[in-house]
C-alpha atoms as a PDB file:
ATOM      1  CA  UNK A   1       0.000   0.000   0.000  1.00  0.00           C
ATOM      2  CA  UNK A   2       1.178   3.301  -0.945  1.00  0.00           C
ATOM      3  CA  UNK A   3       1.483   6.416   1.472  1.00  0.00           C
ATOM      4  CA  UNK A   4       3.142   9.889   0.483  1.00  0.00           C
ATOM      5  CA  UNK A   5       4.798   8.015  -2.195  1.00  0.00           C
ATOM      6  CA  UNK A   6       5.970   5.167  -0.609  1.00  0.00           C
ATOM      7  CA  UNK A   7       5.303   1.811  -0.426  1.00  0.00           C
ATOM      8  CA  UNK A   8       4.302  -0.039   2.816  1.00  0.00           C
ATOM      9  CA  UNK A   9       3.456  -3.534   4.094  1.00  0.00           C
ATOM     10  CA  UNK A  10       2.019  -5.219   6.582  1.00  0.00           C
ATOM     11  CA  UNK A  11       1.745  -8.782   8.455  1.00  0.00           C
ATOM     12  CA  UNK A  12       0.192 -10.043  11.715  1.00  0.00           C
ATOM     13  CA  UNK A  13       2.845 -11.856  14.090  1.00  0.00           C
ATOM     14  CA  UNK A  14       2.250 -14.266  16.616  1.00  0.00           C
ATOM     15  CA  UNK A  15       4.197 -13.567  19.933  1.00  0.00           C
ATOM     16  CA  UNK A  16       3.265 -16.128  22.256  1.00  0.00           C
ATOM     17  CA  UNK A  17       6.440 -17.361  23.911  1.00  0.00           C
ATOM     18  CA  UNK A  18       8.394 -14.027  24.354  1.00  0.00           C
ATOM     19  CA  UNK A  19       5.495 -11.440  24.761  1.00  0.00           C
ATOM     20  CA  UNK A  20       2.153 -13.144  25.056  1.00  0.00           C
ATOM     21  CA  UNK A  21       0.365 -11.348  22.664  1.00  0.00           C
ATOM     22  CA  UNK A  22      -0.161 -10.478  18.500  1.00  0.00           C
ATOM     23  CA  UNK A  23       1.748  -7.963  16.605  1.00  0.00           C
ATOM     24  CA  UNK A  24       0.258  -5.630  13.555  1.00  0.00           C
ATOM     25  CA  UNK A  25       3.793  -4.896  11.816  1.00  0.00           C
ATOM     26  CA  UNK A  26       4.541  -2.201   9.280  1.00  0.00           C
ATOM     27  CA  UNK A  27       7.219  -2.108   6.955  1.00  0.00           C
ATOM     28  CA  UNK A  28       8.685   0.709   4.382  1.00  0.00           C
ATOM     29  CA  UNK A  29      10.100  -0.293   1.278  1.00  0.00           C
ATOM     30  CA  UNK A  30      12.687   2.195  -0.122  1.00  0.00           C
ATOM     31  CA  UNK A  31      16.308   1.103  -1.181  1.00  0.00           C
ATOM     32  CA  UNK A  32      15.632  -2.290   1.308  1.00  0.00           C
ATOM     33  CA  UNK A  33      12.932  -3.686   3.593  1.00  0.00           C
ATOM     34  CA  UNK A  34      12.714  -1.859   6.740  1.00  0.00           C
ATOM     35  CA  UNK A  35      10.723  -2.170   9.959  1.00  0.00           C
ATOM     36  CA  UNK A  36       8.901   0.871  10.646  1.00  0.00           C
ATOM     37  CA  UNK A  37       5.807   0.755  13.065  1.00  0.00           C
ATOM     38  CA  UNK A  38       4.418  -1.864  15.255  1.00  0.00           C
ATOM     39  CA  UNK A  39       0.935  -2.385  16.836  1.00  0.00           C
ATOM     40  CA  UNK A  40       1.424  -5.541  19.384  1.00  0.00           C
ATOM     41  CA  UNK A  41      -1.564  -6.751  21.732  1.00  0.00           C
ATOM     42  CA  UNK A  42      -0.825  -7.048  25.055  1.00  0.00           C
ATOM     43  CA  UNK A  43      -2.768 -10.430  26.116  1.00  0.00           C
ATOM     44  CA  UNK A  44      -0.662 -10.523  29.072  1.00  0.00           C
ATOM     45  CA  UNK A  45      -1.435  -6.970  29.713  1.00  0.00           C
ATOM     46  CA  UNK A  46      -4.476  -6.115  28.039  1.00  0.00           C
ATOM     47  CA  UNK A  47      -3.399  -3.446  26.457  1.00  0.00           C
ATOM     48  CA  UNK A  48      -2.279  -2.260  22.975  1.00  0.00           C
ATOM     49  CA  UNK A  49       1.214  -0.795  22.734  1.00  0.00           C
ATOM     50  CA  UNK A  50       2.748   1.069  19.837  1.00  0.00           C
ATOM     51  CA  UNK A  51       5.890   1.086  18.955  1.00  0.00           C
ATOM     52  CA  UNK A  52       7.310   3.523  16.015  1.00  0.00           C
ATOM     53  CA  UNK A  53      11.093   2.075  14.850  1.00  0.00           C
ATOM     54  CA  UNK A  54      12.035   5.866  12.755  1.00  0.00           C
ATOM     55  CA  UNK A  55      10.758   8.788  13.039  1.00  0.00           C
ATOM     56  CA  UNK A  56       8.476  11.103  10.637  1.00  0.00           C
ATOM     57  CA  UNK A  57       5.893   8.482   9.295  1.00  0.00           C
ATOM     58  CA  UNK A  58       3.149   9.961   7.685  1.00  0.00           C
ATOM     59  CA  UNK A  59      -0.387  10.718   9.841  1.00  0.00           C
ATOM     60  CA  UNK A  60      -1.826   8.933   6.931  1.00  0.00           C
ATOM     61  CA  UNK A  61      -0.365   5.904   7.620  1.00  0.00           C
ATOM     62  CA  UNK A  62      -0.493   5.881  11.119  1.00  0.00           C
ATOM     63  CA  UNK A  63      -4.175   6.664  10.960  1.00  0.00           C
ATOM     64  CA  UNK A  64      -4.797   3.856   8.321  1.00  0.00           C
ATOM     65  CA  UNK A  65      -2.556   1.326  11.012  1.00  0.00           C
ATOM     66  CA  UNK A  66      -4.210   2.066  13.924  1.00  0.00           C
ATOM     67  CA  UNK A  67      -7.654   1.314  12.584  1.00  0.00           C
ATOM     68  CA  UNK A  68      -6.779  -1.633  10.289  1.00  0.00           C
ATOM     69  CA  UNK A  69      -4.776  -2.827  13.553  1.00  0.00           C
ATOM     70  CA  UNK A  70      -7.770  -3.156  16.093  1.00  0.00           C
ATOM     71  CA  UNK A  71      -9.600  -5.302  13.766  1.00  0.00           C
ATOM     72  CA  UNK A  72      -6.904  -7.571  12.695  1.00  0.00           C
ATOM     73  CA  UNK A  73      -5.535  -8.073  16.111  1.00  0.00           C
ATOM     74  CA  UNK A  74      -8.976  -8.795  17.677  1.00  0.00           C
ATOM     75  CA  UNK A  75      -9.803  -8.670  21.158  1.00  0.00           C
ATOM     76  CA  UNK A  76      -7.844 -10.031  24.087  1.00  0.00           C
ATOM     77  CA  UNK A  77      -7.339 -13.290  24.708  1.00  0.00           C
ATOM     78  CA  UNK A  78      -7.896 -14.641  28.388  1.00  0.00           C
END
């Protein structure tokens, strides 16, 4: 997906052993593959935490993260 003229992707990660809990994660691609933004539930916690990697990402892809992110990473898990 492209924002500001730059291409982005995005997977869902399993985190069970090390931080009990799913990860939304973003990645840029420019020059190489780079890992940008993540949105990790917090089953552990019950909380979501985010986690930006570099700085000055665009509102427009934070915006379009943190919505797609809630649905794709569900509701906590007891």
């Amino acid at each position: 997906m492209n924002f500001d003229g730059v291409e982005y992707s995005f997977l869902v990660a399993s985190d069970v052993h090390l931080r009990d809990g799913l990860g939304f994660e973003v990645y840029r691609h420019s020059d190489k593959k780079e890992f940008v933004l993540e949105v990790f539930r917090d089953d552990g916690k019950l909380q979501y935490v985010v986690s930006q990697f570099v700085p000055q990402l665009p509102l427009s892809l934070i915006e379009h993260v943190a919505k797609v992110a809630r649905e794709e990473l569900g509701g906590f898990v007891a």
